[in-house]
N, C-alpha and C. Protein backbone atom coordinates (compact mmCIF):
# COMPACT_ATOMS: atom_id res chain seq x y z
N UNK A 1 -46.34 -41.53 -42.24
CA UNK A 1 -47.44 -40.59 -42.31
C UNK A 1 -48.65 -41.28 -42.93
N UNK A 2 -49.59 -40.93 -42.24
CA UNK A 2 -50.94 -41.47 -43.05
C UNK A 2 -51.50 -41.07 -44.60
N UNK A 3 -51.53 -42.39 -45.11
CA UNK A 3 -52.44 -41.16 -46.81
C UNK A 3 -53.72 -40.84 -46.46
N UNK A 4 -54.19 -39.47 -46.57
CA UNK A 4 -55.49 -38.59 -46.39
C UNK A 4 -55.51 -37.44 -47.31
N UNK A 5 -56.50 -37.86 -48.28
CA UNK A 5 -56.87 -37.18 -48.91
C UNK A 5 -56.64 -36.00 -48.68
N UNK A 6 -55.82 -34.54 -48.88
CA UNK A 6 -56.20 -33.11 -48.77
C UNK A 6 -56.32 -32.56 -49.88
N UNK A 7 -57.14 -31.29 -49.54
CA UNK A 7 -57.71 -30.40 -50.64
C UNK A 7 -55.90 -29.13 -50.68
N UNK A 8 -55.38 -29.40 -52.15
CA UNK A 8 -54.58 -28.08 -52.18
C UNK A 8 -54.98 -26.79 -52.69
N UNK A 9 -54.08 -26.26 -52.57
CA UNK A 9 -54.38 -23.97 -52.30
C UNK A 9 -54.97 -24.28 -53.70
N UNK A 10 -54.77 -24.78 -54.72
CA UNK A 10 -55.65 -24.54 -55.78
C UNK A 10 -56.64 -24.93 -55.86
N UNK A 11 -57.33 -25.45 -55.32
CA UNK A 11 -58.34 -26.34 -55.05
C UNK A 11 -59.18 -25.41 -54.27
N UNK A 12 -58.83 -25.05 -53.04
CA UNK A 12 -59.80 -24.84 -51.76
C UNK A 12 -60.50 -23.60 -52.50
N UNK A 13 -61.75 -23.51 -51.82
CA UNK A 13 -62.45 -22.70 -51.98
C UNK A 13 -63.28 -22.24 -50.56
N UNK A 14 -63.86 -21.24 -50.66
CA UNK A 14 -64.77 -21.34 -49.42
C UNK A 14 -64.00 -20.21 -48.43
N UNK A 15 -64.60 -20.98 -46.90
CA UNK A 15 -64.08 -21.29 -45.74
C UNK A 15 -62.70 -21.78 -45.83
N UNK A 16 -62.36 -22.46 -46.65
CA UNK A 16 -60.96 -23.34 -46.69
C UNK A 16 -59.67 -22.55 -47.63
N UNK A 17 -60.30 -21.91 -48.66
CA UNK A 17 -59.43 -20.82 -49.12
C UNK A 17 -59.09 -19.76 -47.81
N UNK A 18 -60.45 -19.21 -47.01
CA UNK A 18 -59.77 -18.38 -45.98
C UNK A 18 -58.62 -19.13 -45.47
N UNK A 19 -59.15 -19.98 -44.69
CA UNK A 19 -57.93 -20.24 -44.04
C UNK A 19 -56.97 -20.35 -44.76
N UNK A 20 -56.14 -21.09 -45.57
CA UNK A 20 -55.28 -21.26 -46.28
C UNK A 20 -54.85 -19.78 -46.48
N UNK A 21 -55.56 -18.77 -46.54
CA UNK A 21 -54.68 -17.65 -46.79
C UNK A 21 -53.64 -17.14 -45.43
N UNK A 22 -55.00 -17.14 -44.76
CA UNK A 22 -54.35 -16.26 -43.37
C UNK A 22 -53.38 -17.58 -42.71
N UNK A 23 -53.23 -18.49 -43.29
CA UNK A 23 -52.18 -19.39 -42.47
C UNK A 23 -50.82 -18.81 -43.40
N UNK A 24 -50.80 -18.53 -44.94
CA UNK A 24 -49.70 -18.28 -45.62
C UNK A 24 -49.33 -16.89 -45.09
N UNK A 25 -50.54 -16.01 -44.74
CA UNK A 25 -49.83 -14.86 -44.10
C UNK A 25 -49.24 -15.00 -42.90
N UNK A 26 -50.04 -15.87 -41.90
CA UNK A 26 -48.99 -15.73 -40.72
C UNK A 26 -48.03 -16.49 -40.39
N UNK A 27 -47.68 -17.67 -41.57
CA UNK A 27 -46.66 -18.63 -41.40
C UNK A 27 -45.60 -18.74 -42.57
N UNK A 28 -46.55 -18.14 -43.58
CA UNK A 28 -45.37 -18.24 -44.91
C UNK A 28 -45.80 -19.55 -45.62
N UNK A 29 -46.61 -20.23 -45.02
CA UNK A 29 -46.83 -21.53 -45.43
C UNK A 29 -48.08 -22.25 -44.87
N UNK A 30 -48.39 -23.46 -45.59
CA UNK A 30 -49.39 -24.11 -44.93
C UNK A 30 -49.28 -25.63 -44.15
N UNK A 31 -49.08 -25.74 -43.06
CA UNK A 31 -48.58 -26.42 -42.02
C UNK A 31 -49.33 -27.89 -42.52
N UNK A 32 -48.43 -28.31 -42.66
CA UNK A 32 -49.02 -30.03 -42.55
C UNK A 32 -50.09 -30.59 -41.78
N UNK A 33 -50.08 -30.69 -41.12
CA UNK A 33 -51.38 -30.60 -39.87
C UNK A 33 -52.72 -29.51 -40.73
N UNK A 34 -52.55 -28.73 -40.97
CA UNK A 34 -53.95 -27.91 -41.34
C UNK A 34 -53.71 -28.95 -42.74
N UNK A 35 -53.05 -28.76 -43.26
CA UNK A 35 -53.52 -29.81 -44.47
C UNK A 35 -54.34 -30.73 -44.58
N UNK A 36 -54.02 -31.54 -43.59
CA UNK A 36 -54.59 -32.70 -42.90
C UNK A 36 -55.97 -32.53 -42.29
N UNK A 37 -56.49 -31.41 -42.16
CA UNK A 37 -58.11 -31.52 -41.58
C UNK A 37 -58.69 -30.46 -42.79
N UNK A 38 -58.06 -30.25 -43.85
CA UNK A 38 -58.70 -29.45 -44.87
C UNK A 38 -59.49 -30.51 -45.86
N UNK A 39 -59.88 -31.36 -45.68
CA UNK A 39 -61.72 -32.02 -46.14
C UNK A 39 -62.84 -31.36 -44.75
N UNK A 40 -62.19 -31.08 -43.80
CA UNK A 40 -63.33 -30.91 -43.06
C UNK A 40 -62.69 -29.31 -42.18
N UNK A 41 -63.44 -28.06 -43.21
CA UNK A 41 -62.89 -27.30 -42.90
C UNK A 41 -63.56 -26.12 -41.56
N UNK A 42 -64.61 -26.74 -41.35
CA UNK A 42 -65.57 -26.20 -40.14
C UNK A 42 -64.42 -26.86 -38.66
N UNK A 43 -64.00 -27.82 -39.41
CA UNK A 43 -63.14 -28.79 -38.00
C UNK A 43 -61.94 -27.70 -37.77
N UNK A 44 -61.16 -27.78 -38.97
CA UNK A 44 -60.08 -27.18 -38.73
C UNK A 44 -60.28 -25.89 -38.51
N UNK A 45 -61.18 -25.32 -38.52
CA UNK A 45 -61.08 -23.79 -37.95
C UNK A 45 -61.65 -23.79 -36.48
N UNK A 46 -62.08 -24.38 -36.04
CA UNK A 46 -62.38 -25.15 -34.59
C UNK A 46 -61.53 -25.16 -34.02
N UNK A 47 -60.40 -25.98 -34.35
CA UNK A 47 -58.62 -26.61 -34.37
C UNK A 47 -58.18 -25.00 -34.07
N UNK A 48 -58.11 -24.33 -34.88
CA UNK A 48 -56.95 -23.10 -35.14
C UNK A 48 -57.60 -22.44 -33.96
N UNK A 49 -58.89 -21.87 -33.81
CA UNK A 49 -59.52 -21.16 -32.40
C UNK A 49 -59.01 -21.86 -31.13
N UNK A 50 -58.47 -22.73 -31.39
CA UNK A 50 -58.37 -23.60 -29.97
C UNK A 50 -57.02 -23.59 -29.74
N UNK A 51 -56.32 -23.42 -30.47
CA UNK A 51 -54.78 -23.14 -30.81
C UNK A 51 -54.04 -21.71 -30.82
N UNK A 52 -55.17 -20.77 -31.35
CA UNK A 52 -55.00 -19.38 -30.82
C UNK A 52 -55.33 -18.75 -29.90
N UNK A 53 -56.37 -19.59 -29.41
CA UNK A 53 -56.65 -19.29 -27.71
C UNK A 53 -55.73 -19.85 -26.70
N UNK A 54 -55.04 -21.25 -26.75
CA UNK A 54 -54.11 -21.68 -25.98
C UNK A 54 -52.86 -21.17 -25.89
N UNK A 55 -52.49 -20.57 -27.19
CA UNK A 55 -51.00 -20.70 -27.35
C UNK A 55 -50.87 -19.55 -27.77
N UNK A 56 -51.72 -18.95 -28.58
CA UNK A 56 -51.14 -17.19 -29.45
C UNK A 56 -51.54 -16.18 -28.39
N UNK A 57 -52.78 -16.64 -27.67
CA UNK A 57 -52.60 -15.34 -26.72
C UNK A 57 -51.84 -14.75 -26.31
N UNK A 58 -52.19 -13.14 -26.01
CA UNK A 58 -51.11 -12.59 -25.53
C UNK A 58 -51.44 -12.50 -23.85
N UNK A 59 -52.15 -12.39 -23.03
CA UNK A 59 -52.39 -12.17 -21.92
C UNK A 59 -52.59 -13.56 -21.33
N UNK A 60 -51.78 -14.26 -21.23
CA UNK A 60 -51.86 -15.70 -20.56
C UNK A 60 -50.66 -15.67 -19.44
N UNK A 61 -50.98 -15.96 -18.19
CA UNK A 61 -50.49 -16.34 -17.01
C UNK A 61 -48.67 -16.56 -17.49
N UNK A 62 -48.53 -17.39 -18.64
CA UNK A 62 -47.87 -18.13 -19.12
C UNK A 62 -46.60 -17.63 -20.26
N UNK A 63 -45.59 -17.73 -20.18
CA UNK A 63 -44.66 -17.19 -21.50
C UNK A 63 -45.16 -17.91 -22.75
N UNK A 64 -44.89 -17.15 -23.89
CA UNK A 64 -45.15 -18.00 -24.97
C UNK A 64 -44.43 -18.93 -25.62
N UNK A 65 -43.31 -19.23 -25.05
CA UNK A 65 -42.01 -20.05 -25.31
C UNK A 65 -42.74 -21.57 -24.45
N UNK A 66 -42.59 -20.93 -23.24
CA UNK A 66 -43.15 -22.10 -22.27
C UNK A 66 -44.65 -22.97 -22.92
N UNK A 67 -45.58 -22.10 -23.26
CA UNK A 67 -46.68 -22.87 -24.41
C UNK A 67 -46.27 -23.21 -25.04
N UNK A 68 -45.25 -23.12 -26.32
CA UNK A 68 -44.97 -23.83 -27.27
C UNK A 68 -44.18 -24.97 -26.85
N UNK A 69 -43.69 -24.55 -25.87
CA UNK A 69 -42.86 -26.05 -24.78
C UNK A 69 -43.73 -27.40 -24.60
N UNK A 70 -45.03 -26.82 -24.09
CA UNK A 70 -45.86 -27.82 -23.57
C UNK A 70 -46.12 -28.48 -24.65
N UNK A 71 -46.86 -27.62 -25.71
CA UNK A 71 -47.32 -28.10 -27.18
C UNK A 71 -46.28 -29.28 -27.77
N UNK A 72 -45.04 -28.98 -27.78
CA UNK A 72 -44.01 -29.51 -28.11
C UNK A 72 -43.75 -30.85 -27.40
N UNK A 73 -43.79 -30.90 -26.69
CA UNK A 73 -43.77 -32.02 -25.35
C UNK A 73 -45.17 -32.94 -25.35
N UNK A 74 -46.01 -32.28 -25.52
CA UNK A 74 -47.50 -33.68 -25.74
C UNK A 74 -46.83 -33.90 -26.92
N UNK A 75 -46.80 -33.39 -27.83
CA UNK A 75 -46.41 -33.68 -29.30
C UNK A 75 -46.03 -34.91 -29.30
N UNK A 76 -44.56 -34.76 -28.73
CA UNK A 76 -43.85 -35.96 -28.20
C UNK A 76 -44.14 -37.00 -27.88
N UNK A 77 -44.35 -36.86 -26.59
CA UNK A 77 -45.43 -37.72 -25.95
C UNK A 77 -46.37 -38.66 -26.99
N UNK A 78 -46.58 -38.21 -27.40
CA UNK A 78 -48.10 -38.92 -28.35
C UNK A 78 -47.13 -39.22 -29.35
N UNK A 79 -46.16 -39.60 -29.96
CA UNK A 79 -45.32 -40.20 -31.01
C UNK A 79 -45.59 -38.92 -32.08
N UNK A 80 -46.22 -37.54 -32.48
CA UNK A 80 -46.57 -37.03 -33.19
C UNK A 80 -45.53 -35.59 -33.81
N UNK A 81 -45.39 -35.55 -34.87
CA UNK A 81 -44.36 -35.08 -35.35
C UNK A 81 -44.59 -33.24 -35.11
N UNK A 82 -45.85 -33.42 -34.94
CA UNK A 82 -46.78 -32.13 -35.22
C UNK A 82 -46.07 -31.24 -34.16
């Protein structure tokens, strides 16, 4: 894993405290990956819109198993644990 600086839940403030919350509400936790773009928290909420539009929707052509399939599979693909 790469060393990169992140800001922790005690720390964040802002924009970056939001998120950090609503990720503990809807995950229980804060995902490694958002960790990882929390110095640049305009990015990572960019990230999450693009991630809840692909994959959390509910009205997509698509099952939501099968999205998390794909997600899962570039993942792969790209050596990435994420």
């Amino acid at each position: 894993m790469a060393w990169i600086s992140t800001v922790s839940i005690e720390d964040a403030t802002g924009r970056l405290a939001g998120i950090y919350r609503a990720a503990i509400k809807r995950a229980g936790h804060i995902a490694g990956i958002v960790r990882l773009m929390s110095i640049e928290p305009e990015t990572l909420q960019a990230s999450m819109v693009v991630y809840q539009a692909t994959v959390l929707r509910e009205n997509s052509p698509l099952p939501r198993w099968f999205r998390e399939l794909i997600a899962v599979t570039v993942s792969r693909l790209n050596h990435c644990h994420y």
